[in-house]
C-alpha atoms as a PDB file:
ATOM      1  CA  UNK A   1     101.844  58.845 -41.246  1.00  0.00           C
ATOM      2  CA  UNK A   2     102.356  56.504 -44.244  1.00  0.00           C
ATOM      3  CA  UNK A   3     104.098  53.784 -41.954  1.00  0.00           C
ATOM      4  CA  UNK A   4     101.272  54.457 -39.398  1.00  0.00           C
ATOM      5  CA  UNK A   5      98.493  53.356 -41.609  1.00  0.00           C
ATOM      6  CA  UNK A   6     100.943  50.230 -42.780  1.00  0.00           C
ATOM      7  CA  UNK A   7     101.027  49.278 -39.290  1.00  0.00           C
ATOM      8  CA  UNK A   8      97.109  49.806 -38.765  1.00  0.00           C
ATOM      9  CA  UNK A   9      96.428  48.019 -41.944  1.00  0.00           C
ATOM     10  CA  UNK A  10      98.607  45.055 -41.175  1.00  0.00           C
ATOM     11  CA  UNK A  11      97.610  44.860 -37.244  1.00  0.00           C
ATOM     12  CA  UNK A  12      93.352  44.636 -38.656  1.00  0.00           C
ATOM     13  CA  UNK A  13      94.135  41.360 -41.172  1.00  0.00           C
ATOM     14  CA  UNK A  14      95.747  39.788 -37.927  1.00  0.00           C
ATOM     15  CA  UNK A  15      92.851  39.891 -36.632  1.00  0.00           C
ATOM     16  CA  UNK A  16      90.892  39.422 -39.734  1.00  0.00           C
ATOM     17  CA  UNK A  17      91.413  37.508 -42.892  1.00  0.00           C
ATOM     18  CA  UNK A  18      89.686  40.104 -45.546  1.00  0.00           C
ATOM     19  CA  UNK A  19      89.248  43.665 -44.648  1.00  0.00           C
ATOM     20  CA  UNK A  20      87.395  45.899 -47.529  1.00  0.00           C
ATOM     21  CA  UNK A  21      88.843  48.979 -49.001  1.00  0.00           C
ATOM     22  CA  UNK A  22      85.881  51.187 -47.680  1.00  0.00           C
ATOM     23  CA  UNK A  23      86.116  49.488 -43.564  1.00  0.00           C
ATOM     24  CA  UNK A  24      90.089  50.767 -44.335  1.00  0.00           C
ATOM     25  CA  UNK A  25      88.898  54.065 -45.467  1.00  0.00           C
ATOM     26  CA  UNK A  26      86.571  54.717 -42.317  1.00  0.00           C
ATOM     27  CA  UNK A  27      89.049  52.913 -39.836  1.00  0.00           C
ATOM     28  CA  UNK A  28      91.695  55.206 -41.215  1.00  0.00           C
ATOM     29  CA  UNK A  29      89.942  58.102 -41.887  1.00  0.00           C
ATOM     30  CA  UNK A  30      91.395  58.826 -45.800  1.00  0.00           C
ATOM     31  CA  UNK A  31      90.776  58.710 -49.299  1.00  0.00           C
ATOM     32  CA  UNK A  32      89.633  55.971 -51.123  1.00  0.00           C
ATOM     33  CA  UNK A  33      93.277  56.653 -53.354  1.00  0.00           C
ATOM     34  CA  UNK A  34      94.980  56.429 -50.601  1.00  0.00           C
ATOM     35  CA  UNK A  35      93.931  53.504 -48.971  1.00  0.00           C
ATOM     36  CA  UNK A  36      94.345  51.684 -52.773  1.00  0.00           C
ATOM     37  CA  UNK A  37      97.886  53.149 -52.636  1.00  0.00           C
ATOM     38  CA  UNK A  38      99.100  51.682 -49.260  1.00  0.00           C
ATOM     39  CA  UNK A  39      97.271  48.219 -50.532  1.00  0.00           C
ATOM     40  CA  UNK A  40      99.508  48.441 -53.303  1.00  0.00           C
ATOM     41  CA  UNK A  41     102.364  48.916 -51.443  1.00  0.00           C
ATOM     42  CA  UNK A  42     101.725  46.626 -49.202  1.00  0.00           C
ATOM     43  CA  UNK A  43     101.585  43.838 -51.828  1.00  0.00           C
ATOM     44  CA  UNK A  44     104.490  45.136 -53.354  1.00  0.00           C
ATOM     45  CA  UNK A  45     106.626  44.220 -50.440  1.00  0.00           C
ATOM     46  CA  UNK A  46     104.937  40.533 -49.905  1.00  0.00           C
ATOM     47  CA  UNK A  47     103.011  41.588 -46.587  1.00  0.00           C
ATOM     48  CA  UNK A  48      99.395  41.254 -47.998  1.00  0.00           C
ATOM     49  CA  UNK A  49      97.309  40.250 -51.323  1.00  0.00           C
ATOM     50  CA  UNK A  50      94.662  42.678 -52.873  1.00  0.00           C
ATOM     51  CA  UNK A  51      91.933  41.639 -53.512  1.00  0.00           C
ATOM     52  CA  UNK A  52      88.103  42.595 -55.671  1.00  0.00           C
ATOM     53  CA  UNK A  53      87.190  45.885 -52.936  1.00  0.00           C
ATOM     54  CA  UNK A  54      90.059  45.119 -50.493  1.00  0.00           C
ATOM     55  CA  UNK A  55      93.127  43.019 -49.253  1.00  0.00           C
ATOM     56  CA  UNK A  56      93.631  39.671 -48.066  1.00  0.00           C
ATOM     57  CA  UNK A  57      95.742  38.183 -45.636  1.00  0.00           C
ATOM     58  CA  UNK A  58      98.417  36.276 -46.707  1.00  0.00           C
ATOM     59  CA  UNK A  59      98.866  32.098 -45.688  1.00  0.00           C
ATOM     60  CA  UNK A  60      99.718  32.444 -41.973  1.00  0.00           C
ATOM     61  CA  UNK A  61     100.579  35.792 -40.247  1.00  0.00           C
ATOM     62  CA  UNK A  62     101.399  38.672 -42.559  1.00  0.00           C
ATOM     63  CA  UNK A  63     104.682  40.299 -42.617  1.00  0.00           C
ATOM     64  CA  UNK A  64     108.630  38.073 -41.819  1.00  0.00           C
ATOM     65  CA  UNK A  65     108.981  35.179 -40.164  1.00  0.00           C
ATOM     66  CA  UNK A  66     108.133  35.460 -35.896  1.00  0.00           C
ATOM     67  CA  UNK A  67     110.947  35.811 -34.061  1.00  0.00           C
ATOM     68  CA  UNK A  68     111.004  32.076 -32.269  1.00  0.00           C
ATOM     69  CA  UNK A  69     110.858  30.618 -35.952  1.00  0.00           C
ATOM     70  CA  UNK A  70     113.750  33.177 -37.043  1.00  0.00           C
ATOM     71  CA  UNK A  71     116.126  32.130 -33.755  1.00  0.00           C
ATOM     72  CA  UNK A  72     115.883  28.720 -34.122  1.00  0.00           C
ATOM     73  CA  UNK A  73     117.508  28.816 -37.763  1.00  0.00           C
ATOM     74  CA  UNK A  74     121.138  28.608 -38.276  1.00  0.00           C
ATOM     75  CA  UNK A  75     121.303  28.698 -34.437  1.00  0.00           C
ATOM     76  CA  UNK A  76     125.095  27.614 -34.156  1.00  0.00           C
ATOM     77  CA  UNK A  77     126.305  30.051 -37.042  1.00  0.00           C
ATOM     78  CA  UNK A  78     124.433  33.030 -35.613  1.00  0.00           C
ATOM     79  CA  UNK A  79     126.194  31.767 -31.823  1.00  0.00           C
ATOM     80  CA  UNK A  80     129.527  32.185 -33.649  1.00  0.00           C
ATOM     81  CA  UNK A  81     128.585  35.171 -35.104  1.00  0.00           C
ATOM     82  CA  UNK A  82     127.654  37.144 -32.072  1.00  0.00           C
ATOM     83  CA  UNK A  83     130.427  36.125 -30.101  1.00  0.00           C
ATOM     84  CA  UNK A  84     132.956  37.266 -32.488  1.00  0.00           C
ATOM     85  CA  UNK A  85     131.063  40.778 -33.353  1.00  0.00           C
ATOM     86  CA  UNK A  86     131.223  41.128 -29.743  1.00  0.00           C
ATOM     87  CA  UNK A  87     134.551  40.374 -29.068  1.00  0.00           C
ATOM     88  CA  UNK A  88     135.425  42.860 -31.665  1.00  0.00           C
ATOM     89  CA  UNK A  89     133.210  45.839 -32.004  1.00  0.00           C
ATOM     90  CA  UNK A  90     132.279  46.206 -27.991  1.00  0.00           C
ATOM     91  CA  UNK A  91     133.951  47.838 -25.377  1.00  0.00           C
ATOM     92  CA  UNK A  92     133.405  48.682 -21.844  1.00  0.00           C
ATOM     93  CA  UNK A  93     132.119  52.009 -21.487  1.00  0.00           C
ATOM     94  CA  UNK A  94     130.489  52.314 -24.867  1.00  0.00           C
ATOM     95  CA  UNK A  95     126.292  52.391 -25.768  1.00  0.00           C
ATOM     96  CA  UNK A  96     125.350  50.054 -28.393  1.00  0.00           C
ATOM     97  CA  UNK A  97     122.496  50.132 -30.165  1.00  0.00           C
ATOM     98  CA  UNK A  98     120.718  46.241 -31.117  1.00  0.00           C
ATOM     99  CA  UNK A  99     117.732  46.105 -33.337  1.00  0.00           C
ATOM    100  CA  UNK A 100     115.076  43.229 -33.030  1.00  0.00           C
ATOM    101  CA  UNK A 101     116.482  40.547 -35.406  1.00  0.00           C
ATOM    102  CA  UNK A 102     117.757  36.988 -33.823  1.00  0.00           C
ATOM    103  CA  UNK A 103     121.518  37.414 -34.517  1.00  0.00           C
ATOM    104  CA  UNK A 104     121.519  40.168 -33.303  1.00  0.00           C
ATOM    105  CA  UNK A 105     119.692  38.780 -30.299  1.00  0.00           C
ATOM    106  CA  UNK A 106     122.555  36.765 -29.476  1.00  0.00           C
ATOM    107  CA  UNK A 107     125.088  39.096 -29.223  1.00  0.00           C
ATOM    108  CA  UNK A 108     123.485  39.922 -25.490  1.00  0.00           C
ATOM    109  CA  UNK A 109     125.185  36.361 -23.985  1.00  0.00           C
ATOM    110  CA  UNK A 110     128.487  38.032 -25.492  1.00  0.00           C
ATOM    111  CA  UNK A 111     128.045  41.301 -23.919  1.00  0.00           C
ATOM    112  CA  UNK A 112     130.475  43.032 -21.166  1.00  0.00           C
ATOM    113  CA  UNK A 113     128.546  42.012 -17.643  1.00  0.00           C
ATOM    114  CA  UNK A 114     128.644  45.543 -16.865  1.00  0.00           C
ATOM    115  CA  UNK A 115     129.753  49.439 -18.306  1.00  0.00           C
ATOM    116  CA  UNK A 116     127.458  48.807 -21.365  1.00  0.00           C
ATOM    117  CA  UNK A 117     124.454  50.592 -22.030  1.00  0.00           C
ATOM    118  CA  UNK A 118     121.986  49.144 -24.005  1.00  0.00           C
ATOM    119  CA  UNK A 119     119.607  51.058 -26.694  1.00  0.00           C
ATOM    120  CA  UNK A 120     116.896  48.641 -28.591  1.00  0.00           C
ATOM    121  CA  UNK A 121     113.452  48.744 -30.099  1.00  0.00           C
ATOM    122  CA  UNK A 122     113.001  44.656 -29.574  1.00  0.00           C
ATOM    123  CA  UNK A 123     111.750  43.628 -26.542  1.00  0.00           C
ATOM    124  CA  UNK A 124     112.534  40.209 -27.256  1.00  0.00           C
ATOM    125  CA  UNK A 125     116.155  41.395 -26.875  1.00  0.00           C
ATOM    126  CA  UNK A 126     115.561  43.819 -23.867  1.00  0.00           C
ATOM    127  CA  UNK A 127     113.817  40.852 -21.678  1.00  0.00           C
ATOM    128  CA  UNK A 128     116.888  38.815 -22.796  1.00  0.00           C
ATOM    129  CA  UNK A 129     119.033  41.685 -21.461  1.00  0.00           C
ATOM    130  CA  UNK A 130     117.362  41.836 -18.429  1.00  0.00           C
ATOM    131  CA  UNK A 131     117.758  38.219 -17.902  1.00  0.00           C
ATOM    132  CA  UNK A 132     121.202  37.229 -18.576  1.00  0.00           C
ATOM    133  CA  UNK A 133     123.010  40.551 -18.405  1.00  0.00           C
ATOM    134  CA  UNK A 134     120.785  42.050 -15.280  1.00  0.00           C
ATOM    135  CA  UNK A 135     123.564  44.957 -14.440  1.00  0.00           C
ATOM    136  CA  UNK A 136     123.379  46.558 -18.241  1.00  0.00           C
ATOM    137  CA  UNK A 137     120.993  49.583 -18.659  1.00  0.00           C
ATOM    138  CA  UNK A 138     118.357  49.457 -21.076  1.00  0.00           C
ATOM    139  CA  UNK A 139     116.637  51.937 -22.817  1.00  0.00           C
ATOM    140  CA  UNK A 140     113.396  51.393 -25.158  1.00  0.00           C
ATOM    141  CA  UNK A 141     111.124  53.007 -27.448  1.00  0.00           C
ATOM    142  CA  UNK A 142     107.699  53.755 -27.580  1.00  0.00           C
ATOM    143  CA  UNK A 143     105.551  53.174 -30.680  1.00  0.00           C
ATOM    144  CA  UNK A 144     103.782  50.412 -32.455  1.00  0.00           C
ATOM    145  CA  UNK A 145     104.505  46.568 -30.859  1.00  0.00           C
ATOM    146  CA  UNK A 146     105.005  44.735 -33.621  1.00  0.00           C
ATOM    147  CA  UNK A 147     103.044  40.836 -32.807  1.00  0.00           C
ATOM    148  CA  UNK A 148     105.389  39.188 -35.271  1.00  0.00           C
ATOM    149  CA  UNK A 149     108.862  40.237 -34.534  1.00  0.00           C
ATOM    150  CA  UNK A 150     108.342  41.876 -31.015  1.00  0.00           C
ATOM    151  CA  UNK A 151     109.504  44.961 -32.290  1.00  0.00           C
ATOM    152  CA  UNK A 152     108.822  48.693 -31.535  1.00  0.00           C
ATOM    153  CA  UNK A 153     108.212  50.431 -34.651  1.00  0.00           C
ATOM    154  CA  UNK A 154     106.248  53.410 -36.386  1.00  0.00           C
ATOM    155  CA  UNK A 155     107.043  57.029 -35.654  1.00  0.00           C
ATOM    156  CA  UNK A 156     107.241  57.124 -32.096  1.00  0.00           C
ATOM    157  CA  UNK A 157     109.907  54.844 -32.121  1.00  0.00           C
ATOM    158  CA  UNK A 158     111.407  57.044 -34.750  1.00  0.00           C
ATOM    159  CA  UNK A 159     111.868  60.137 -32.579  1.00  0.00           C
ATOM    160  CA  UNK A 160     112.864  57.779 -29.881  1.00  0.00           C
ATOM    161  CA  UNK A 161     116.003  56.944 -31.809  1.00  0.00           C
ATOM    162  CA  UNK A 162     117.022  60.133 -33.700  1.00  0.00           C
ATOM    163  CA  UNK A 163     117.680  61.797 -29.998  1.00  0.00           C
ATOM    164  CA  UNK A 164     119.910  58.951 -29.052  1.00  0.00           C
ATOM    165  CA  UNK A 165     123.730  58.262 -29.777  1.00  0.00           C
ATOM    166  CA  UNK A 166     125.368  54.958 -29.847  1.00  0.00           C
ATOM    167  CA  UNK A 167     128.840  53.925 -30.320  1.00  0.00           C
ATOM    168  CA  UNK A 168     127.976  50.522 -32.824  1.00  0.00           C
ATOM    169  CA  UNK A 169     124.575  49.441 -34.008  1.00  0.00           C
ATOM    170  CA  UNK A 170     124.131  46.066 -35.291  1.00  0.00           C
ATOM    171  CA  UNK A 171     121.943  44.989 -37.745  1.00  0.00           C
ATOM    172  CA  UNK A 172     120.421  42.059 -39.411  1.00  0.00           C
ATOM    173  CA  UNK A 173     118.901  41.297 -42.688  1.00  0.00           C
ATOM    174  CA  UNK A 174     117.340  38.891 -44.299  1.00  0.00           C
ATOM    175  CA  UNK A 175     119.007  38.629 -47.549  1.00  0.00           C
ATOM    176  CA  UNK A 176     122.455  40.107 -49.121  1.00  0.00           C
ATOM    177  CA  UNK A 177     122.908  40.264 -52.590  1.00  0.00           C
ATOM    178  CA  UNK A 178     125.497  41.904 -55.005  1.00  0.00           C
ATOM    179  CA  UNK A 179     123.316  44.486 -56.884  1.00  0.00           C
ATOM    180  CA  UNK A 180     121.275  45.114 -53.472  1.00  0.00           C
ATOM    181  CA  UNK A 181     123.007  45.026 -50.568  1.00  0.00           C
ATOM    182  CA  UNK A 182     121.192  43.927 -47.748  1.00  0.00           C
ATOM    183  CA  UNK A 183     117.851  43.680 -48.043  1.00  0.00           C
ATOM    184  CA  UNK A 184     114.363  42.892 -45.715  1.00  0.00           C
ATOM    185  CA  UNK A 185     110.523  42.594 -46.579  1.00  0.00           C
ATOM    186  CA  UNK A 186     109.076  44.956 -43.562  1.00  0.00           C
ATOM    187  CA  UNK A 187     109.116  48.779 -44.320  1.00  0.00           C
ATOM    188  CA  UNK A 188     108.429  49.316 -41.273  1.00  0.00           C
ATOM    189  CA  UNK A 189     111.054  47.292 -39.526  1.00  0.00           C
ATOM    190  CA  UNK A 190     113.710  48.918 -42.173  1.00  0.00           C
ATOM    191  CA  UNK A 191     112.906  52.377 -41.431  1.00  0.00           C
ATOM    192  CA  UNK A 192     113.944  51.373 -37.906  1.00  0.00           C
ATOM    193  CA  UNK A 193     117.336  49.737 -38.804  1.00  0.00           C
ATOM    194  CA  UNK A 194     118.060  52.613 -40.706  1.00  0.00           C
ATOM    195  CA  UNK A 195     117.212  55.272 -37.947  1.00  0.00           C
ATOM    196  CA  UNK A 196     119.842  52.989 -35.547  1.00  0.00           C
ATOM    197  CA  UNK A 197     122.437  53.344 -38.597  1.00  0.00           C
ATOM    198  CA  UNK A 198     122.077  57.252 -38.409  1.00  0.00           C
ATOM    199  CA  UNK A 199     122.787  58.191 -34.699  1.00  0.00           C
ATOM    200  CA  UNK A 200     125.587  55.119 -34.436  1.00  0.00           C
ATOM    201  CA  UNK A 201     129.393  55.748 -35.001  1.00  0.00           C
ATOM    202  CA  UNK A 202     129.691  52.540 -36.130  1.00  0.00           C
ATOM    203  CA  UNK A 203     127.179  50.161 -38.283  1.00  0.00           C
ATOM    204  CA  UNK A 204     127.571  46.408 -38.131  1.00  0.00           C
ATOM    205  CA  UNK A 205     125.881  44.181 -40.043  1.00  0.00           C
ATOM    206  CA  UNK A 206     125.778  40.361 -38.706  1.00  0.00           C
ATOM    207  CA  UNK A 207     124.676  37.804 -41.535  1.00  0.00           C
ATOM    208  CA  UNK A 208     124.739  34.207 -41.502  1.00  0.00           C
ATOM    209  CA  UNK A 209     126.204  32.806 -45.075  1.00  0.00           C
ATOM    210  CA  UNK A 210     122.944  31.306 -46.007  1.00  0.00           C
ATOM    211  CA  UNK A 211     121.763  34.975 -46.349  1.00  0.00           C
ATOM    212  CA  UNK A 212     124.282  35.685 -49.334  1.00  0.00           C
ATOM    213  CA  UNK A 213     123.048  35.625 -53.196  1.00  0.00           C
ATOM    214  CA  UNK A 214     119.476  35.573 -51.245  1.00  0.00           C
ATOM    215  CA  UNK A 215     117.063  38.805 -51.772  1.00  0.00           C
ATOM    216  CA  UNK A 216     114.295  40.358 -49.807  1.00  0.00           C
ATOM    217  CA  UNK A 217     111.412  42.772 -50.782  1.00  0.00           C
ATOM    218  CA  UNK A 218     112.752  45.786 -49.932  1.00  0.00           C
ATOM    219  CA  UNK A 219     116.713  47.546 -49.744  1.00  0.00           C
ATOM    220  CA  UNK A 220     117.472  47.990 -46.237  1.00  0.00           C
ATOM    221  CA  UNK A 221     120.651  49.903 -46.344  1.00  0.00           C
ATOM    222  CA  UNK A 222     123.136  50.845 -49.102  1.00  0.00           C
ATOM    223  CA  UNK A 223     126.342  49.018 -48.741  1.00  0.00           C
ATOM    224  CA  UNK A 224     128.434  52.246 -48.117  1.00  0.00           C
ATOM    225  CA  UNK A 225     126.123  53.151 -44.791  1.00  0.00           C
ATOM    226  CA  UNK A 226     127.928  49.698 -43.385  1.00  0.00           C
ATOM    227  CA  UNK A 227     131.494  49.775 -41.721  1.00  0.00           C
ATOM    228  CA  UNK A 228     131.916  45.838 -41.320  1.00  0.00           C
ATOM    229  CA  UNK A 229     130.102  42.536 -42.079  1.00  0.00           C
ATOM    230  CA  UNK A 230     130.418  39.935 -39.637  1.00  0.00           C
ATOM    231  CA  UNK A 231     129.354  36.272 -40.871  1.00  0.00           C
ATOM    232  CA  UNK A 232     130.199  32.495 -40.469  1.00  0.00           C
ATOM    233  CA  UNK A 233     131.950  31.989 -43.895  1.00  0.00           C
ATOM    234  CA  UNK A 234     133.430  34.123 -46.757  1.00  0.00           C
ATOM    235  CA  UNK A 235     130.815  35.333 -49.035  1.00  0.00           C
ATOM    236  CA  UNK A 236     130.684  34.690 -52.864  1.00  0.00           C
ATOM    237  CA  UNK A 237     133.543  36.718 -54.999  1.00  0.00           C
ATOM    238  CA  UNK A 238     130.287  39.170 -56.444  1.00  0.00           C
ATOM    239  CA  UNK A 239     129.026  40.064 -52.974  1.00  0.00           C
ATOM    240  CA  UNK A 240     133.040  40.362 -51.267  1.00  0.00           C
ATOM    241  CA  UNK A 241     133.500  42.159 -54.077  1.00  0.00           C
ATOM    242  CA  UNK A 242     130.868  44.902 -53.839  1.00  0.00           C
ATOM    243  CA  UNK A 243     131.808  45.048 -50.041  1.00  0.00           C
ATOM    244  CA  UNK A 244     135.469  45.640 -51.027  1.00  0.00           C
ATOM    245  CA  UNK A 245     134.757  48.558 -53.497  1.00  0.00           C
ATOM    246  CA  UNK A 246     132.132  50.067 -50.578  1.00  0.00           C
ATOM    247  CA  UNK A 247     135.011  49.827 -48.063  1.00  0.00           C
ATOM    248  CA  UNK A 248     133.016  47.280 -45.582  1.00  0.00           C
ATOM    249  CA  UNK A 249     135.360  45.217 -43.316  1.00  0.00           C
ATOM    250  CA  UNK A 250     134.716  41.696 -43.756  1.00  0.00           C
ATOM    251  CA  UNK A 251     134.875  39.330 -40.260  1.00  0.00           C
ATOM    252  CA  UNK A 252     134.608  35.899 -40.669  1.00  0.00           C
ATOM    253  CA  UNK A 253     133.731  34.028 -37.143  1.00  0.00           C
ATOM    254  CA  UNK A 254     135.823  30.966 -37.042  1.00  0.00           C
ATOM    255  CA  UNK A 255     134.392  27.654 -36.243  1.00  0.00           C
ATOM    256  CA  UNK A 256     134.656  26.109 -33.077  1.00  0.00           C
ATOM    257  CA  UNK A 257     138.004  23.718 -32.662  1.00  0.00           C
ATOM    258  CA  UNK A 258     137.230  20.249 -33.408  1.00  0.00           C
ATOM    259  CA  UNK A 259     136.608  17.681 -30.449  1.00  0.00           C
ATOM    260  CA  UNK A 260     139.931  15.738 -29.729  1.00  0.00           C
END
């Protein structure tokens, strides 16, 4: 229920700048404590100030980045990344599992045109499914629709995803540090990624090098849950060597041949 009320709590300061701690407590139906408690973690993770009798929104729209602004960075890295992670972790006959993130997004141009199925909480990336790979099976989640990444999440989508079984699941993250691993800002979103880890054979993480030596509110995964990295340059000696001494297989995309 915890990740319930986050959701709740974040979805009212979309619509509202302040909320007060008692509208929370009536809206929510719980204790004063515990409404002070998910405030708290809240702005622990970045998503939300507190505030004198309740929490403020933050500059913008709480929580990461929206999707469009997230695909539209490192777009030719996270191309070469998905085409290679394809190319390598997918084969016909198999169900992969893709979570909402935009590298990950990209990875549908590179899949098989058909004997793939398809599991995903992001709509973003089951429209783009249904659009440029029409023949591949799809299957979704129910739950909360995230309005920033376009994301099913919350406990619906949780029992959703602990009956399925997938042969890879690829993840994203935001940051990837050596003393971390990879890390993200939304609980909410991370409970997700981590659900997709534990009913997949395989866990991929794709990661554009501008991620590495960067950090993120939250630990999304311990490097040992990951069986290969797949990213457009070699990452620093700390972080190559904490995935060498977890046993994570490191992919490097290559660039595209130079023009001649």
């Amino acid at each position: 229920m915890t990740t319930d009320r986050h959701q709740q709590i974040l979805a009212l300061l979309r619509d509202q700048p302040v909320i007060s701690a008692r509208d929370l407590r009536v809206t929510l139906g719980v204790t004063a404590m515990t409404v002070w408690r998910d405030l708290r973690e809240l702005e622990e993770l970045g998503l939300l100030r507190r505030v004198r009798g309740g929490a403020r929104a933050l500059p913008g729209r709480p929580g990461e980045p929206e999707f469009e602004t997230k695909a539209t960075a490192a777009g030719e890295a996270k191309r070469r990344i998905a085409a290679c992670a394809a190319a390598r972790f997918i084969r016909a006959g198999e169900t992969v599992a893709l979570e909402g993130g935009t590298t990950v997004a990209a990875l549908v141009d590179h899949l098989p045109l058909t004997r793939v199925s398809v599991l995903t909480n992001s709509l973003p990336v089951a429209l783009r499914v249904r659009d440029r790979r029409p023949n591949l099976p799809v299957k979704l989640p129910g739950g909360w629709l995230s309005q920033v990444s376009g994301n099913m999440v919350g406990p619906e989508a949780l029992q959703f995803i602990a009956q399925q079984r997938a042969s890879s699941c690829f993840l994203s993250a935001t940051g990837f540090d050596a003393t971390h691993g990879p890390t993200d800002p939304n609980p909410l979103e991370i409970e997700i990624k981590r659900a997709w880890a534990a009913v997949s054979g395989r866990v991929v993480l794709l990661l554009d090098a501008s991620k590495f030596g960067s950090r993120s509110a939250a630990v999304m995964i311990h490097p040992r849950r990951l069986h290969a990295i797949v990213t457009d340059a070699p990452p620093p000696p700390p972080i190559a060597e904490c995935l060498t001494r977890h046993g994570v297989e490191v992919v490097v995309a290559s660039p595209p041949p130079p023009l001649h």
